[in-house]
Protein backbone atom coordinates (compact mmCIF):
# COMPACT_ATOMS: atom_id res chain seq x y z
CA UNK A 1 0.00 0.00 0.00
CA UNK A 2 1.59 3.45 -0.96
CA UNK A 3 1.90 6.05 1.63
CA UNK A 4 -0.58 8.43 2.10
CA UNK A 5 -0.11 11.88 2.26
CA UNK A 6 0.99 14.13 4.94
CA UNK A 7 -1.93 16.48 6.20
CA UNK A 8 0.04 19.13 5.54
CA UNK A 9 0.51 18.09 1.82
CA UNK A 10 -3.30 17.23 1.18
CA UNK A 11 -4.22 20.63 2.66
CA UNK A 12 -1.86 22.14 0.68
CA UNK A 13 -3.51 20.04 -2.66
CA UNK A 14 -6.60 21.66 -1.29
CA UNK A 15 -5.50 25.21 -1.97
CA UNK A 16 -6.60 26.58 -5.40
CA UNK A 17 -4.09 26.42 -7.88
CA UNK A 18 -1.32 29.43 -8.04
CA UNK A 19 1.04 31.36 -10.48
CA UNK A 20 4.61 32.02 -10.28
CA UNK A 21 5.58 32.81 -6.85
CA UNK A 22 7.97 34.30 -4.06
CA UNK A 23 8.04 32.63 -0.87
CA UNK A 24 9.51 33.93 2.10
CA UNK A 25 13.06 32.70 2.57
CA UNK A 26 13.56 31.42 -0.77
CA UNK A 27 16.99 31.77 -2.19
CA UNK A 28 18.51 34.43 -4.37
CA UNK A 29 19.63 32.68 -7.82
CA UNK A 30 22.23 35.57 -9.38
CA UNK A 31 24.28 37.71 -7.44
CA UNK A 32 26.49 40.53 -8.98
CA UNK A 33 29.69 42.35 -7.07
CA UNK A 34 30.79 39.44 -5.28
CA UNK A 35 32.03 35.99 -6.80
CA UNK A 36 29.88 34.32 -4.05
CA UNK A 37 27.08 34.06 -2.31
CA UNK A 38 28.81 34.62 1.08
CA UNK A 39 31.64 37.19 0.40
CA UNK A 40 30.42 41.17 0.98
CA UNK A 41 33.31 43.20 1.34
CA UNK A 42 33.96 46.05 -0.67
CA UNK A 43 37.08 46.34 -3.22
CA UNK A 44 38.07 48.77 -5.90
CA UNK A 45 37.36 46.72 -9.13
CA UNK A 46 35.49 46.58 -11.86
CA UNK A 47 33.29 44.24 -11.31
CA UNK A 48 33.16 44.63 -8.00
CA UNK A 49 30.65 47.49 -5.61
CA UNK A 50 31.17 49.76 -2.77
CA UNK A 51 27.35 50.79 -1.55
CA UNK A 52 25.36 49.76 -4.36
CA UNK A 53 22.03 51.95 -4.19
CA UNK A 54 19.46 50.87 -7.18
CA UNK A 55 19.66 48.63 -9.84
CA UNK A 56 17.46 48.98 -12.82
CA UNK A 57 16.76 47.05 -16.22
CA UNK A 58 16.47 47.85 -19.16
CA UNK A 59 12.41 46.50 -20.74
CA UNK A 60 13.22 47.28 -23.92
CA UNK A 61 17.27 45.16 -24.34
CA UNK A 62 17.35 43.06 -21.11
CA UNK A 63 20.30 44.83 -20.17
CA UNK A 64 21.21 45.69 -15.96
CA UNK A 65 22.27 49.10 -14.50
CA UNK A 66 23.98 49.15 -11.26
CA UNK A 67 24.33 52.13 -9.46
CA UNK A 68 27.50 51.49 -7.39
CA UNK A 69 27.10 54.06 -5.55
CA UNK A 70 30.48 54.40 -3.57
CA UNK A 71 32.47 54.50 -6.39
CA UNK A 72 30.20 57.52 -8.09
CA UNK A 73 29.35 55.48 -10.89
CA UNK A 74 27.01 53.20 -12.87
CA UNK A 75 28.04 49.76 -14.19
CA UNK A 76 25.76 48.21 -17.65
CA UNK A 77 25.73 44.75 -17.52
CA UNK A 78 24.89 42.73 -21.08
CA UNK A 79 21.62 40.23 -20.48
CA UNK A 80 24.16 37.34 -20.40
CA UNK A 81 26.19 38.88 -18.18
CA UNK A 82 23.64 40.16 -15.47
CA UNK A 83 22.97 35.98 -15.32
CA UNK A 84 26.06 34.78 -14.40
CA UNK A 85 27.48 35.07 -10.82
CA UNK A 86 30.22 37.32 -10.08
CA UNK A 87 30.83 38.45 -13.66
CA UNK A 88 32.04 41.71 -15.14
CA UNK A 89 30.16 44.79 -16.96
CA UNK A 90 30.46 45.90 -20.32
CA UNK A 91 30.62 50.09 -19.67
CA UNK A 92 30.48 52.50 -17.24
CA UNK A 93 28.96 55.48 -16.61
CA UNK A 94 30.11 58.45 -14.57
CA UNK A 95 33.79 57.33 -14.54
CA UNK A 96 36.34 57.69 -17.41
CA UNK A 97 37.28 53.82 -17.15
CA UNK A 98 36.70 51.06 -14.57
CA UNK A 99 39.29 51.73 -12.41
CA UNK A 100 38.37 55.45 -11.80
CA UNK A 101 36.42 56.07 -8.52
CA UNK A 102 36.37 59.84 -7.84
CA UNK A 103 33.32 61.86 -6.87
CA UNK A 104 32.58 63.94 -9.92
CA UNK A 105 35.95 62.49 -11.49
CA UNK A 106 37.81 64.68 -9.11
CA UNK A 107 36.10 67.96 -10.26
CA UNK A 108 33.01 69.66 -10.60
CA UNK A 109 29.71 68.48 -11.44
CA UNK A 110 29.10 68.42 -15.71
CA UNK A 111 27.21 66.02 -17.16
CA UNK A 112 29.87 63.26 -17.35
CA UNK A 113 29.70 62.94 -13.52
CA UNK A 114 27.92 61.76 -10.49
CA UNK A 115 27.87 62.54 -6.88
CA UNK A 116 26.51 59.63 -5.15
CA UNK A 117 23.09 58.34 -6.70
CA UNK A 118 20.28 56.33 -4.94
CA UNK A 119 17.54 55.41 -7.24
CA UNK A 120 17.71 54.35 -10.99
CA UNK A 121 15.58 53.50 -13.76
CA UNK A 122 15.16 52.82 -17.25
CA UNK A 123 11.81 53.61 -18.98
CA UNK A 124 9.95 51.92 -22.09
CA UNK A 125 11.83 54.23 -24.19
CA UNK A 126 15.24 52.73 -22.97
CA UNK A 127 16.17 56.47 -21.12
CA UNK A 128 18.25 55.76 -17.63
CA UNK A 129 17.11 57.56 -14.97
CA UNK A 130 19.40 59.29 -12.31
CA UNK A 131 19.07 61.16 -9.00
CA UNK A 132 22.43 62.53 -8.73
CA UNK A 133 21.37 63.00 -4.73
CA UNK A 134 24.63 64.98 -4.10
CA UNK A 135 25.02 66.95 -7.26
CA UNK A 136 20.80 68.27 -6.48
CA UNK A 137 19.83 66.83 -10.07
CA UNK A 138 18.39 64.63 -11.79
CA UNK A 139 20.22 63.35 -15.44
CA UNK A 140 18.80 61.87 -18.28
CA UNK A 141 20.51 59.33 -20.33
CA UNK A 142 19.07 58.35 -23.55
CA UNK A 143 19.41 55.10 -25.74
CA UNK A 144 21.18 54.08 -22.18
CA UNK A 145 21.98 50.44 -23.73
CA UNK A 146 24.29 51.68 -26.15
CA UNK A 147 26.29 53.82 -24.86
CA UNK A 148 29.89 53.76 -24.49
CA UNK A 149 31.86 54.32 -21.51
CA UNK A 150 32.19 58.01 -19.65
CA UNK A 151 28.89 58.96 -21.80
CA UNK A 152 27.48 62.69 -21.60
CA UNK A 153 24.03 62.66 -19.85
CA UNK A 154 20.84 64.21 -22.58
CA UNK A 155 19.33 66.18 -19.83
CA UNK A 156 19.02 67.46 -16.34
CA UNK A 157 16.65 68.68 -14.10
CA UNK A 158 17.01 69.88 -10.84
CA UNK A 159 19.29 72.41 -12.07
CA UNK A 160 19.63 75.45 -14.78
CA UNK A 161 23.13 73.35 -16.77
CA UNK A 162 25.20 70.35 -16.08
CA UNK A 163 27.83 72.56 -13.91
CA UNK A 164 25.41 74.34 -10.85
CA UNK A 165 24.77 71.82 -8.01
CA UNK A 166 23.01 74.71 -5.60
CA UNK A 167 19.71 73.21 -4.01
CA UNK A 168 16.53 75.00 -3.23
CA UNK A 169 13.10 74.80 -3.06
CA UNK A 170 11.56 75.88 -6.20
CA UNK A 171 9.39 73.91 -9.23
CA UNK A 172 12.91 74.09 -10.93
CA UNK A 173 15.29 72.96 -8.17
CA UNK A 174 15.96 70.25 -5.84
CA UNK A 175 17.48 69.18 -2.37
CA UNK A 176 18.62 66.00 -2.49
CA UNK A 177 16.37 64.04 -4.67
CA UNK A 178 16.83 60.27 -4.55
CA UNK A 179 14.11 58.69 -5.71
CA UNK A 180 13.04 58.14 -9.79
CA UNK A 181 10.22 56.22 -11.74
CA UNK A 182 8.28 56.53 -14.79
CA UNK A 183 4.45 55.86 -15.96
CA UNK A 184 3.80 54.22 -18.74
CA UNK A 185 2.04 58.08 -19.39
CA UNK A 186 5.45 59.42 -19.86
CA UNK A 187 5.45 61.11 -16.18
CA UNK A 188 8.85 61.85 -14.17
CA UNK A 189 8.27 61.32 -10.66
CA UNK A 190 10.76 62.16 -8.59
CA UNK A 191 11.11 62.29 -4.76
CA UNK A 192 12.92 65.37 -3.66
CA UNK A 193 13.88 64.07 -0.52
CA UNK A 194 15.40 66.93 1.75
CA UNK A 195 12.63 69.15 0.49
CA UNK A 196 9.80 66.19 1.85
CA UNK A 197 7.78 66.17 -1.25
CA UNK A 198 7.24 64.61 -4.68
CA UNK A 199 7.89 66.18 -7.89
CA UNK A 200 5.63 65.33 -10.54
CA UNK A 201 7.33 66.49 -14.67
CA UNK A 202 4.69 65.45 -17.13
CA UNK A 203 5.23 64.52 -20.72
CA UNK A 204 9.12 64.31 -19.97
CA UNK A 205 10.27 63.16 -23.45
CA UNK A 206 9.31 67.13 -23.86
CA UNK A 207 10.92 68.82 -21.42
CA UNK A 208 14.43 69.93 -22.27
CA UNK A 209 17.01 70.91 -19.25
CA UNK A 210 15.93 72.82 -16.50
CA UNK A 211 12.55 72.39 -17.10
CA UNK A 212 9.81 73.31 -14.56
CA UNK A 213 7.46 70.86 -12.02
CA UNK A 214 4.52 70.41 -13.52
CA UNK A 215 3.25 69.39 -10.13
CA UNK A 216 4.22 68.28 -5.98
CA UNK A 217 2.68 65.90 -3.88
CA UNK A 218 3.65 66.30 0.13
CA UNK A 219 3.89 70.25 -0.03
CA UNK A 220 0.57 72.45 -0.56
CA UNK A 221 2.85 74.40 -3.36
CA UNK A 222 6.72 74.30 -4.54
CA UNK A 223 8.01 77.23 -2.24
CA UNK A 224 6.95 74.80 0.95
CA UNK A 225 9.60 71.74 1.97
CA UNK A 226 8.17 71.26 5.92
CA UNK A 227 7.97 67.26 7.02
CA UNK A 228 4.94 65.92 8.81
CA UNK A 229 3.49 62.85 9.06
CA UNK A 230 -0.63 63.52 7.66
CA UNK A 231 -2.00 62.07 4.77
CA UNK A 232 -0.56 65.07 2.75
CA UNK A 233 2.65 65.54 4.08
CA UNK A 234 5.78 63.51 3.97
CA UNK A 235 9.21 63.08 5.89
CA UNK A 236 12.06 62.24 4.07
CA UNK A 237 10.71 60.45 0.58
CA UNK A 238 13.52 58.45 -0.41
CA UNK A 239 11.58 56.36 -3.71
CA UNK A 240 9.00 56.09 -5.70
CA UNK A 241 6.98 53.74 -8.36
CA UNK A 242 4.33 54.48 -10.62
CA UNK A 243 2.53 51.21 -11.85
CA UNK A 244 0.52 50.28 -14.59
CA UNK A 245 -3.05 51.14 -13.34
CA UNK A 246 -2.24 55.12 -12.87
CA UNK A 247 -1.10 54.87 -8.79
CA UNK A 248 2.41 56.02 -7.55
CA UNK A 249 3.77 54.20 -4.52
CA UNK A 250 6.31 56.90 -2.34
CA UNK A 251 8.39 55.16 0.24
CA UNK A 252 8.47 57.88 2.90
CA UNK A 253 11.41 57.04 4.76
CA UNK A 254 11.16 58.69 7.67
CA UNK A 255 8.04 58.09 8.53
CA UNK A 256 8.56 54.39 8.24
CA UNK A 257 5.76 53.93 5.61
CA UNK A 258 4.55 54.02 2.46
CA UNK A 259 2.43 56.23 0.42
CA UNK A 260 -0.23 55.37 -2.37
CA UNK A 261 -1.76 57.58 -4.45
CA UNK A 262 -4.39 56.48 -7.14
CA UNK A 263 -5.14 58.30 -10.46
CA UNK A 264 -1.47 60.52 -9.52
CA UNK A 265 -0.95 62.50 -12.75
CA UNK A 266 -4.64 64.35 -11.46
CA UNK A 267 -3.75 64.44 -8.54
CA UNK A 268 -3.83 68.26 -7.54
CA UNK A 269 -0.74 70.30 -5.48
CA UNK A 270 -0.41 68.78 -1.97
CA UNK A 271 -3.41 66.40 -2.15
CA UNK A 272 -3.75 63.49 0.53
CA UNK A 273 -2.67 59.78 -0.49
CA UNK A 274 -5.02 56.87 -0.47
CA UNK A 275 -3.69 54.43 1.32
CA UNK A 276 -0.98 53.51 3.61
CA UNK A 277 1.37 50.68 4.50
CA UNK A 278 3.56 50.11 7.63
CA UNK A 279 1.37 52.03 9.84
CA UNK A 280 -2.52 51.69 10.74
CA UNK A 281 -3.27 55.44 9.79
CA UNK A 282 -1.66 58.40 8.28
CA UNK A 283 -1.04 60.24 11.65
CA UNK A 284 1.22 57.46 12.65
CA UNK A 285 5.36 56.63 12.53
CA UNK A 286 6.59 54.23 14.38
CA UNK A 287 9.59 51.12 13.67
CA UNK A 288 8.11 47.56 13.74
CA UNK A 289 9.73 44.43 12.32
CA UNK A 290 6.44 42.80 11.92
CA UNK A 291 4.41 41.51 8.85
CA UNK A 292 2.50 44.98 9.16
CA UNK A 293 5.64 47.32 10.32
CA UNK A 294 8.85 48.76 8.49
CA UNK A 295 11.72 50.11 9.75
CA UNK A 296 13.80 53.20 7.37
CA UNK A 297 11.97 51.90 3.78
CA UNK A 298 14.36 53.50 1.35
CA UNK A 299 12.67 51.65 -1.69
CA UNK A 300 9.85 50.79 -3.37
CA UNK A 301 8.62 48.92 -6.72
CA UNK A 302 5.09 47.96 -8.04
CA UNK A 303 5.34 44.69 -9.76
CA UNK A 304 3.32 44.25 -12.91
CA UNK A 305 1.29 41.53 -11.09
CA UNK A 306 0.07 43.61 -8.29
CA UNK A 307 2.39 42.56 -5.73
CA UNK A 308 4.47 46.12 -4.07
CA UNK A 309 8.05 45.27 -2.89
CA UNK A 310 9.97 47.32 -0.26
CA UNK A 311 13.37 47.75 0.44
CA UNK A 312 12.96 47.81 4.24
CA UNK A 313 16.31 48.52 4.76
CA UNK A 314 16.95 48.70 8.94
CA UNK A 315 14.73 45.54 9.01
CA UNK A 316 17.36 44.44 6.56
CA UNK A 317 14.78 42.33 4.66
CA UNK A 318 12.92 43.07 1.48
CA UNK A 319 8.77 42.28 1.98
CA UNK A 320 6.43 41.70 -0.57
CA UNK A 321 2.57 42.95 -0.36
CA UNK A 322 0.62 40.71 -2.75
CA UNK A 323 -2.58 42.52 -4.44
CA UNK A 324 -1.31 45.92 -2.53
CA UNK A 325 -3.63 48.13 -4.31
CA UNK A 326 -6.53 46.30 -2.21
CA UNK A 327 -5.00 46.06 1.15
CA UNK A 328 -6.47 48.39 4.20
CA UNK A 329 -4.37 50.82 5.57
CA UNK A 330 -2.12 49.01 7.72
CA UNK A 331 -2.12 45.88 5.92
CA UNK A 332 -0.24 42.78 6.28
CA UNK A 333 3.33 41.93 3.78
CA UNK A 334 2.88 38.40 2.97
CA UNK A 335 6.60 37.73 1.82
CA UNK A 336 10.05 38.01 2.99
CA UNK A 337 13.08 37.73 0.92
CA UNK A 338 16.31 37.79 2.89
CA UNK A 339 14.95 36.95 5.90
CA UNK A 340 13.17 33.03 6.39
CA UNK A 341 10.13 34.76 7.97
CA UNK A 342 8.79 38.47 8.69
CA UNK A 343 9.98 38.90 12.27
CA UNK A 344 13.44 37.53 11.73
CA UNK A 345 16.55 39.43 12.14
CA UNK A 346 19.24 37.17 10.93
CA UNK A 347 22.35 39.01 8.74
CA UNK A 348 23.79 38.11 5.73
CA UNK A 349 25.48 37.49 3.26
CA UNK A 350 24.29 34.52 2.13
CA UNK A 351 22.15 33.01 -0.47
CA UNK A 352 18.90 33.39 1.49
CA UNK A 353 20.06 36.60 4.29
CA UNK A 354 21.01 39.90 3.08
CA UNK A 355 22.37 43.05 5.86
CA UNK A 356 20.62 46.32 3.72
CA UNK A 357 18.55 45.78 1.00
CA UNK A 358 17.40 49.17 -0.92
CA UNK A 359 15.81 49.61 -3.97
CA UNK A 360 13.94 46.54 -6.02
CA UNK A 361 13.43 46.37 -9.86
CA UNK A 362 12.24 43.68 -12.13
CA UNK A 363 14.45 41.17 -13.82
CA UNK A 364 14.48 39.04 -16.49
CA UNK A 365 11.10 36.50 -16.42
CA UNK A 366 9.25 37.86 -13.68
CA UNK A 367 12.26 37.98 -11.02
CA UNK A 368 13.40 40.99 -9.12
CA UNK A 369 16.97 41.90 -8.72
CA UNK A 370 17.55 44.16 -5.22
CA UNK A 371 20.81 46.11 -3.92
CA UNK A 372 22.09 44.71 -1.01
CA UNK A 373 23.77 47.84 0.23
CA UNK A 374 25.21 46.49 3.15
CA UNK A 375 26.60 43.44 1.63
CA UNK A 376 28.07 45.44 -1.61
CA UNK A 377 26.31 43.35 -3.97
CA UNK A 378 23.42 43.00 -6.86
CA UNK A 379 20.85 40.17 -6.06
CA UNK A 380 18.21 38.47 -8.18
CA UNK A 381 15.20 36.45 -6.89
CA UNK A 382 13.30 34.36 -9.58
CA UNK A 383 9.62 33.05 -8.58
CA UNK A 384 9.17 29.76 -8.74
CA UNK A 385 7.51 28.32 -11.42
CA UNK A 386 4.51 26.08 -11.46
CA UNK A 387 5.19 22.73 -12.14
CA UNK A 388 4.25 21.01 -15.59
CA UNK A 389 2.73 17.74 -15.68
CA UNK A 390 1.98 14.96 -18.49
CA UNK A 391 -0.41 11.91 -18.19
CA UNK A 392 1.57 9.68 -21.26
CA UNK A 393 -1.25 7.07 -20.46
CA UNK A 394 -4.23 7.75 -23.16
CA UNK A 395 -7.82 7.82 -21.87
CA UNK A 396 -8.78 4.12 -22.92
CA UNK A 397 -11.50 1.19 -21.92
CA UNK A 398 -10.10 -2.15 -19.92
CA UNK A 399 -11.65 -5.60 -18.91
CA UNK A 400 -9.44 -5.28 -16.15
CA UNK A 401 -9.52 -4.16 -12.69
CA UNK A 402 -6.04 -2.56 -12.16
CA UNK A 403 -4.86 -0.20 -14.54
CA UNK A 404 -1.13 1.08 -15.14
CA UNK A 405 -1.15 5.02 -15.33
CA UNK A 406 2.13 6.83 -16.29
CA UNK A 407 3.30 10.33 -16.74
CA UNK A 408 6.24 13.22 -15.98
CA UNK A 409 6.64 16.30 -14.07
CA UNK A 410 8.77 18.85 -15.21
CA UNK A 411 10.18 22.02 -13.22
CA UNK A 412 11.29 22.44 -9.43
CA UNK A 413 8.26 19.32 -8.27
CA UNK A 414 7.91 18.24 -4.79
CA UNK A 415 5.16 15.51 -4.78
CA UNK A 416 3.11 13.65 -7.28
CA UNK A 417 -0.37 12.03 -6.32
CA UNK A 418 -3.20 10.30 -7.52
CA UNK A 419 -6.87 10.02 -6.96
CA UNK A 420 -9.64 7.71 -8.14
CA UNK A 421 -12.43 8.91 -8.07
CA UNK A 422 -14.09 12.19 -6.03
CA UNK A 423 -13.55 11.41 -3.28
CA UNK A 424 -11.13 9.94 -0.68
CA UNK A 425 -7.28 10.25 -0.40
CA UNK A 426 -4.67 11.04 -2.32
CA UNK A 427 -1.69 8.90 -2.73
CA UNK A 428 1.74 9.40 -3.61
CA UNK A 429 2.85 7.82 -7.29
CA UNK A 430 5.83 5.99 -7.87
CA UNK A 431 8.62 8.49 -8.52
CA UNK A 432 7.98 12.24 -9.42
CA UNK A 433 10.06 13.33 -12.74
CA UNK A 434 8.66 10.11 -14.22
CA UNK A 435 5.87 8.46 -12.43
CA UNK A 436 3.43 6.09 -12.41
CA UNK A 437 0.96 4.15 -10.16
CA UNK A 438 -1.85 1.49 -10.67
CA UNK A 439 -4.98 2.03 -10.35
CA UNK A 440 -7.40 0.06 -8.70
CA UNK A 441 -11.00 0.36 -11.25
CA UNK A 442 -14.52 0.22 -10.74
CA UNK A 443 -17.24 -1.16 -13.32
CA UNK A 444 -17.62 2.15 -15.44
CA UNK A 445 -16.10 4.95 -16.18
CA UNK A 446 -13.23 5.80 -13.51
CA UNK A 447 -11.84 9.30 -13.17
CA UNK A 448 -8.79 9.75 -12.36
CA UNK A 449 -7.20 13.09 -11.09
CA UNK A 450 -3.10 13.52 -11.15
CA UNK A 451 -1.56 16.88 -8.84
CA UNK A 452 2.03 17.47 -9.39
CA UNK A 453 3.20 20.28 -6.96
CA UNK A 454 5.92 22.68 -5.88
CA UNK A 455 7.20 25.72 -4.37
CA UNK A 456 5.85 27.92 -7.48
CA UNK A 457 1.85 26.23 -7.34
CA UNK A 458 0.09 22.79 -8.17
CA UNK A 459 -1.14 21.86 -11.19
CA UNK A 460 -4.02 19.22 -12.35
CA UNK A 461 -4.91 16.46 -15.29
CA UNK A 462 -7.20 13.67 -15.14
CA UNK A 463 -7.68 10.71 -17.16
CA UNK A 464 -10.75 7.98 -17.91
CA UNK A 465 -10.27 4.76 -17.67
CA UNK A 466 -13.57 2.69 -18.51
CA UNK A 467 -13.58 -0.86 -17.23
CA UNK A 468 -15.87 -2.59 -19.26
């Protein structure tokens, strides 16, 4: 008699059937700036990162930008390369050669240079993103994944030219902006951190260098740069996100929470967000390392399939809020990556543990790829996939009553079981890559229902066997 199933496994078969998915403690599969998974010191090489802020890909080549911070400078990787542990990039930006690591190249700011960046990104257009934090600007890089190395940035805002790095609080200036995203509607959003509010720069693939606001979330107008924790003010913005559906996601730092804010290009001069996460209401700001807390979120990303990812980065863990858009104020993460649970405060490096993840982006095939700060490295997480499963055996009629069934399993599959019938228990087949069982037949038609599953979901077939 084969061995039935745990109760853990048949309640488990119970659950509906699932996507690709994350789940807490899982792994990282890629890891860029080290040549492990366990090394995190910092060295002066070209392939290797000194406070690595923001990564960012490329949607339209594939292609990975790191923005290794410490050494004032952003390293391309090619597709291939941005798969493969440990290896090396193909240009650089900010720095006349690899083994340059000056602020601003020794000098003054012009628009070869950087001065410490935190987040990155590359639009649908294939323009990289910058907030130059220290320089008070944000640069513009266009056709970013063919550039050569030391390129000249197409644009900045922030600031009048490429040379002046004075802040201030105007729709034309900055104070240490570190966040970046853009909306599918061509919006810049960019979170102007020492001045506590969002900018908002519509129809950028317009605006030429220093170009106005076109409008500011956190102030009540652009002359204003006050912190509070309301539902209108913020404290030290550090990211942002705009997804598909029209929201932008702020992570306000300093108020240990973040910010969402539906329909955001309409959204009128210091209007109030719609929703919070990390704290029950919008008048509160307190630390937790809990599945509802955060702890200094420095960045944010919506993921195309609803899910909103933050870098909480003094609970040295990235969580994952599945269908955030829907979630109550105050509502729960339901993943962990780089920590085995949502309380845990275990350090890295290592495959699963990380010390001070920051800013999330996607990756290649639905992953994400994260900057462990603390551990001077790149990181990529890949869901797991659902299994795929094959019943070889044909339906077909018998005079007998025990039947041979036989099939495979393909991907990362942790059981295989069988069912006759509607009812009853499942039990476990003979082997799980290639399987088979017999089946024990009724007079009639016998239905018979196969679940392969794994980390990523479960997944169902059925055959009929008729015993005449």
């Amino acid at each position: 008699m084969k061995k039935i199933l745990s109760t853990l496994v048949l309640l488990s078969l119970a659950l509906p059937a699932s996507a690709d998915r994350f789940l807490s403690g899982q792994p990282a599969d890629v890891v860029l700036g080290q040549a492990d998974f366990v090394s995190g010191d910092y060295a002066e090489l070209p392939n290797r990162f000194y406070e690595p802020e923001a990564v960012a890909m490329d949607p339209t080549t594939g292609k990975v930008f790191v923005a290794d911070s410490g050494h004032y400078r952003i390293l391309r990787y090619s597709s291939t390369a941005a798969a493969q542990n440990g290896s090396s990039p193909e240009a650089v930006i900010g720095q006349p050669n690899f083994t340059s690591f000056s602020e601003n190249q020794g000098g003054g700011a012009t628009a070869k240079t950087l001065a410490f960046m935190y987040q990155i990104t590359v639009d649908s257009k294939g323009r990289l993103w910058v907030a130059d934090s220290d320089n008070n600007r944000v640069l513009g890089f266009f056709a970013a994944s063919s550039l050569g190395n030391n390129p000249k940035a197409d644009v900045v805002l922030g600031q009048p030219d490429f040379n002046t790095t004075s802040s201030d609080t105007t729709a034309a200036k900055m104070t240490y902006p570190s966040g970046v995203s853009v909306g599918p509607d061509d919006t810049l959003w960019v979170a102007d951190t020492d001045n506590n509010r969002v900018l908002r720069f519509a129809k950028i693939s317009s605006k030429s260098s220093g170009a106005v606001a076109n409008g500011v979330l956190g102030q009540p107008n652009f002359t204003s740069s006050e912190f509070g924790v309301t539902d209108s003010t913020m404290y030290g913005p550090c990211a942002v996100s705009a997804d598909s559906k029209g929201r932008l996601w702020v992570a306000d730092t300093y108020n240990y929470r973040i910010l969402r804010f539906d329909n955001a290009v309409e959204k009128t001069k210091g209007a109030p967000a719609n929703g919070v996460l990390g704290q029950p209401d919008f008048t509160s700001a307190d630390d937790a390392n809990t599945a509802t807390g955060l702890y200094y979120p420095y960045g944010v990303f919506a993921a195309p399939n609803g899910t909103v990812w933050v870098g909480d980065y003094s609970n040295k863990r990235v969580v994952g809020y599945t269908n955030a858009a829907s979630l109550p104020n105050g509502g729960a993460a339901t993943i962990a990556l780089g920590k085995p649970d949502l309380t845990s405060s275990d350090l890295g490096p290592t495959k699963n543990l990380t010390s001070g993840p920051v800013n999330i982006c996607a990756g290649p095939k639905g992953s994400i790829l994260l900057s462990d700060y603390d551990d001077n490295r790149v990181l990529r997480f890949s869901p797991f996939r659902t299994p795929g499963l094959t019943i070889t055996t044909p339906n077909t009629t018998t005079n007998s009553a025990v039947f041979l069934i036989k099939g495979k399993a393909t991907g990362k599959v942790d059981d295989v079981a069988y069912r006759v019938g509607n009812s009853g228990s499942f039990m476990k087949t003979d082997g799980i890559k290639s399987w088979n069982f017999i089946a024990n037949l009724k007079p009639g038609s016998n239905i018979i229902k196969v679940v392969a599953e794994g980390p990523g979901g479960k997944v169902t077939k059925t055959v009929t066997i008729t015993r005449k």
